[in-house]
Protein backbone atom coordinates (compact mmCIF):
# COMPACT_ATOMS: atom_id res chain seq x y z
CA UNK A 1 -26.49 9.59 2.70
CA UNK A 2 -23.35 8.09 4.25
CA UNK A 3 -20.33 10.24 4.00
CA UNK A 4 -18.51 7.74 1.21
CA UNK A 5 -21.36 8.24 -0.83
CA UNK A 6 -20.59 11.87 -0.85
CA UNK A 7 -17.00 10.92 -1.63
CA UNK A 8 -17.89 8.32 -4.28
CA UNK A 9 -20.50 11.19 -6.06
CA UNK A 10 -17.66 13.78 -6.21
CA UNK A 11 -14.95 11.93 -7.21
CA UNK A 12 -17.25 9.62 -9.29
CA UNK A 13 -15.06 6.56 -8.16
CA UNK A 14 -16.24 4.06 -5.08
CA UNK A 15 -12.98 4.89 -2.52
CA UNK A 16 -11.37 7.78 -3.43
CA UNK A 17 -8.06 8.13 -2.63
CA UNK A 18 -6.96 12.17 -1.53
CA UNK A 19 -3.39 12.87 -1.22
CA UNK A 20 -2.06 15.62 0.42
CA UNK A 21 0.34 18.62 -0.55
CA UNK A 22 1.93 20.36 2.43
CA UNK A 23 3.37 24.06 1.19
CA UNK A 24 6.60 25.35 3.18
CA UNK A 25 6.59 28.02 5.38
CA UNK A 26 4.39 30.79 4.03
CA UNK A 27 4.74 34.58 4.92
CA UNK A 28 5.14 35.08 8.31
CA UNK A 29 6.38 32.15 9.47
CA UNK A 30 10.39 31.28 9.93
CA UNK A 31 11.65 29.81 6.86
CA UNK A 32 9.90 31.75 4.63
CA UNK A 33 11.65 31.39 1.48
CA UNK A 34 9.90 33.68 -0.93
CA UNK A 35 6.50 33.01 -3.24
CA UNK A 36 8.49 31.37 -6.35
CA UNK A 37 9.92 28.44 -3.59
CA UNK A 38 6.43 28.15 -2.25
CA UNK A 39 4.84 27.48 -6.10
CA UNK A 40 7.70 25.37 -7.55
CA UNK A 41 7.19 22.96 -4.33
CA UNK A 42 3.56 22.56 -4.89
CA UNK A 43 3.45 22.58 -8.10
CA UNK A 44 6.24 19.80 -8.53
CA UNK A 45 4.24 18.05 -5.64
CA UNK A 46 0.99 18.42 -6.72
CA UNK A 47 1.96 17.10 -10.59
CA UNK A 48 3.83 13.97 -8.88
CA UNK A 49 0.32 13.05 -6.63
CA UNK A 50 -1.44 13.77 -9.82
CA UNK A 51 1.30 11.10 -11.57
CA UNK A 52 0.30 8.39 -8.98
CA UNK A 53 -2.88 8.46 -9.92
CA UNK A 54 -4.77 10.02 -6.87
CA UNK A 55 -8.75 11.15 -6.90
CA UNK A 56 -7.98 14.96 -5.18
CA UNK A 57 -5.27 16.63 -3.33
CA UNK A 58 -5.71 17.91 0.39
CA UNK A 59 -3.74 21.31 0.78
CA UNK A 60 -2.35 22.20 3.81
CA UNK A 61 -0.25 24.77 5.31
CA UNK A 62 3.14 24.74 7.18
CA UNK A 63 3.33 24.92 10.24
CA UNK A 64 -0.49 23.07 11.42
C-alpha cells in the first residue's frame, strides 16, 4: 500500500491536506508564558486551520 493510500483511508479524502499548529514556549523553555497563553494560542489556531478547511492538524512544539 503506498503511503497516500494510507493518507487517503484516514482522512477518507484523495490528498489530504495537514496543517500545522506550533504551541509557544512550553515549561522549561525561555518564554514560557504560563498554561492559559499556551491553550488560548492553540486553541484560537487550531479553530482558524479547522476554518480553512484542512483534513488534520500536525502539532508541534516550540523550540524543534
Amino acid at each position: 500500500m503506498k503511503k497516500t493510500d494510507v493518507l487517503a483511508e484516514i482522512f477518507d479524502v484523495d490528498k489530504p491536506i495537514i496543517g500545522a499548529l506550533y504551541f509557544v514556549p512550553l515549561l522549561g523553555f525561555y518564554g514560557f508564558e504560563g498554561f492559559e497563553k499556551i491553550l488560548d494560542n492553540a486553541i484560537k489556531d487550531a479553530r482558524a486551520l479547522e476554518e480553512g478547511s484542512i483534513d488534520g492538524i500536525n502539532c508541534i512544539t516550540y523550540p524543534c
